[in-house]
Protein backbone atom coordinates (compact mmCIF):
# COMPACT_ATOMS: atom_id res chain seq x y z
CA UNK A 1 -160.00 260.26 -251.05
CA UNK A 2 -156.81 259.37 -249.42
CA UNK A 3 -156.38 256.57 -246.93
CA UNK A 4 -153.24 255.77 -244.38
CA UNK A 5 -151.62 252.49 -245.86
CA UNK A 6 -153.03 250.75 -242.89
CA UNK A 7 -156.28 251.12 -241.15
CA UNK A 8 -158.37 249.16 -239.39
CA UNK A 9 -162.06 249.32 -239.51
CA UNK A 10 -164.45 248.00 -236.32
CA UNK A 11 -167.85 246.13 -235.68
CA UNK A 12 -169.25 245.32 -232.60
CA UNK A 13 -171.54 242.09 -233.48
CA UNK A 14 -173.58 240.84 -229.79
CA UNK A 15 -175.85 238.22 -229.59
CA UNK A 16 -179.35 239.10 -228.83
CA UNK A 17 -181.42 236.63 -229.19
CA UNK A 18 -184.84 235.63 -227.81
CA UNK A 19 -187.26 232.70 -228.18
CA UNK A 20 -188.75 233.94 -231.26
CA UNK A 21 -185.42 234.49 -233.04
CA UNK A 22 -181.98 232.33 -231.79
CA UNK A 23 -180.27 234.32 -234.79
CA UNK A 24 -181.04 237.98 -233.77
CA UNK A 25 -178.15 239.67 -233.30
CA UNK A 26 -177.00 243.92 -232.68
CA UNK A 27 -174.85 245.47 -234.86
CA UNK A 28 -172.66 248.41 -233.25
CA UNK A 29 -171.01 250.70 -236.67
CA UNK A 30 -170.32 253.97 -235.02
CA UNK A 31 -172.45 255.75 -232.98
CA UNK A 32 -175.53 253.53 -234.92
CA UNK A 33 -176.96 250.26 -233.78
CA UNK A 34 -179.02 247.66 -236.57
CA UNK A 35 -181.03 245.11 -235.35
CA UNK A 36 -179.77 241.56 -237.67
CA UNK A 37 -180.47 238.17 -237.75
CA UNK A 38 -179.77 235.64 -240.05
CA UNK A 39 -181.26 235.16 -243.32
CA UNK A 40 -184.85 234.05 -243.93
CA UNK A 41 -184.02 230.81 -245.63
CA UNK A 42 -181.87 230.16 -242.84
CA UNK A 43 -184.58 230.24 -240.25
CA UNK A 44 -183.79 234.34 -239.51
CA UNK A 45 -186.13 237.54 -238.80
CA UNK A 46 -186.94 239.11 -242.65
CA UNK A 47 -187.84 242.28 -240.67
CA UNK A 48 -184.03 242.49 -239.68
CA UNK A 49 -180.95 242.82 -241.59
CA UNK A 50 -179.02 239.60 -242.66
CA UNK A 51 -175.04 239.31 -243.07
CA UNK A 52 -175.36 238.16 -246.80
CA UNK A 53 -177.40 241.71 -247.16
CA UNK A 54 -174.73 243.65 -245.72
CA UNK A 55 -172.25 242.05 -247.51
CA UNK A 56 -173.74 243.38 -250.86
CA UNK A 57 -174.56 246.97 -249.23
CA UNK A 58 -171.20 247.03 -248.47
CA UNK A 59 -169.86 246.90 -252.19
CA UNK A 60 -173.03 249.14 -252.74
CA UNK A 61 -172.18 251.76 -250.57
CA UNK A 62 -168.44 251.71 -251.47
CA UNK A 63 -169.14 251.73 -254.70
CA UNK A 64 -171.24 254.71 -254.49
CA UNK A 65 -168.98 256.68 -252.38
CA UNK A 66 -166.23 256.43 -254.88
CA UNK A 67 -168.39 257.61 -257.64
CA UNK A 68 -169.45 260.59 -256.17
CA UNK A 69 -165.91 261.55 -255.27
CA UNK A 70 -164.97 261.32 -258.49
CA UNK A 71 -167.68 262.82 -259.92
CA UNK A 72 -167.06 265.53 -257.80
CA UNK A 73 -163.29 265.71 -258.56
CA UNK A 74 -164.45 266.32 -261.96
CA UNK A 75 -166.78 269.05 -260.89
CA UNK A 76 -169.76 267.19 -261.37
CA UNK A 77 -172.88 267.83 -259.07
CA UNK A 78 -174.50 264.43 -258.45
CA UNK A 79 -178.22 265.26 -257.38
CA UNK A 80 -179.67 261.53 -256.55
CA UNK A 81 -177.88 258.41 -256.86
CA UNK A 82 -179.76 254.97 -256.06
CA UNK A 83 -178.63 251.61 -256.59
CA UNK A 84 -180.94 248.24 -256.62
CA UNK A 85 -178.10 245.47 -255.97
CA UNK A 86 -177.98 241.83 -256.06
CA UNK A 87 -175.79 239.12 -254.94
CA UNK A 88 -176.20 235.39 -255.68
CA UNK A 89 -175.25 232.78 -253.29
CA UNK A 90 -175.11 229.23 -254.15
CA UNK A 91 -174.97 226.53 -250.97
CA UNK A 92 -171.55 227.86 -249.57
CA UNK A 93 -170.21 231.33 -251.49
CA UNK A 94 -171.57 234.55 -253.13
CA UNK A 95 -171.20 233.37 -257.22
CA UNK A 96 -171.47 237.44 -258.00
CA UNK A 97 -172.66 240.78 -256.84
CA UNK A 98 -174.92 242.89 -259.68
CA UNK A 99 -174.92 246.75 -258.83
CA UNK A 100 -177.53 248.97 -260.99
CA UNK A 101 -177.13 252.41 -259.60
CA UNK A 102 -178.91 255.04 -261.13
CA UNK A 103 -177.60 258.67 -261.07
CA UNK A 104 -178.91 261.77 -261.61
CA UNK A 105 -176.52 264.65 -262.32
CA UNK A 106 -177.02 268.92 -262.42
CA UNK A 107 -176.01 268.84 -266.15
CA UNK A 108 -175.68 265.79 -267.94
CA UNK A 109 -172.57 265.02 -268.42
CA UNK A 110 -173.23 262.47 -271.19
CA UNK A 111 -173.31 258.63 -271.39
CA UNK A 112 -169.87 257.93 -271.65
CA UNK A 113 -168.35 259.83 -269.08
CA UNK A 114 -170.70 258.53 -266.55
CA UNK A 115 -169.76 255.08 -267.62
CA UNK A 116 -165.91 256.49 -266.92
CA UNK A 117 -167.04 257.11 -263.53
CA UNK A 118 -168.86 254.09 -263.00
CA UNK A 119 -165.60 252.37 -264.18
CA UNK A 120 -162.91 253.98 -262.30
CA UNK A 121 -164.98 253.90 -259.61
CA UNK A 122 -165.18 250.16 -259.21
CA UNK A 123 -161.61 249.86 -259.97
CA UNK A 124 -160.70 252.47 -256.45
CA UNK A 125 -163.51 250.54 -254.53
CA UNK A 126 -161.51 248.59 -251.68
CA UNK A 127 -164.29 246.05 -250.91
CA UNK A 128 -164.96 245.40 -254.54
CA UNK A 129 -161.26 244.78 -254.73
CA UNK A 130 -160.79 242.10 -251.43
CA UNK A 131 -163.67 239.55 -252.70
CA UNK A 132 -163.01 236.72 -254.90
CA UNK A 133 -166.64 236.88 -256.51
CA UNK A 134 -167.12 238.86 -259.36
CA UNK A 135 -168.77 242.49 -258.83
CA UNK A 136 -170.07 243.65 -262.37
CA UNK A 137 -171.69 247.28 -262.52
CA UNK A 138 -174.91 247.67 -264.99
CA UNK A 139 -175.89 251.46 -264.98
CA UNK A 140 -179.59 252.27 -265.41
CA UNK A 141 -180.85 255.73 -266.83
């Protein structure tokens, strides 16, 4: 997966709210639009997405995409891969992010070498990388 040294990456955020929710918000990524608003605890929609869950669907998703191109480097046919992730925020900061992706292969490839994966990938993921809380990986079979 090669990248250009420098590239930017763009979000369209506009404020949408109404009387029932001063936080809603639209989300332009692409050609896709999400419906957000803040957090529950913060007085948000729960129906909608919040920042503090994209943030850790974010390191999800990179995470994940990074796996499966390594996987695949190594000519390894991923079937299903899900991951369950967590991140804790205290008052003012994320204290860590928890990933527990599960993956399903073709042919098992065997404990260890998944682990590998798992590994490397989280060392090549860029957003994993850029944030100053820690991101640990825990596998699940």
């Amino acid at each position: 997966m090669a990248q250009e040294a420098t590239s930017k990456h763009q979000a369209r955020v506009k404020w949408d709210a109404d009387q029932n929710d001063l936080r809603a918000h639209m989300i332009e990524l692409a050609d896709q639009r999400l419906a957000a608003s803040g957090a529950e605890a913060l007085g948000g929609d729960p129906a909608k997405a919040d920042p503090e869950e994209l943030f850790v669907a974010s390191l999800s998703s990179c995470h994940m995409l990074w796996f499966i191109s390594l996987a695949r480097a190594e000519r390894l046919r991923v079937t299903a891969y899900e991951d369950e992730a967590v991140g804790t925020l205290d008052a003012t900061r994320f204290t860590g992010v928890v990933l527990r992706p599960r993956v399903s292969f073709a042919n098992d490839p065997g404990a260890e070498r998944v682990l590998d994966l798992h590994h490397r990938a989280h060392e090549h993921c860029y957003i994993a990388n850029s944030v100053n809380c820690p991101v640990t990986v825990e596998p699940r079979s």
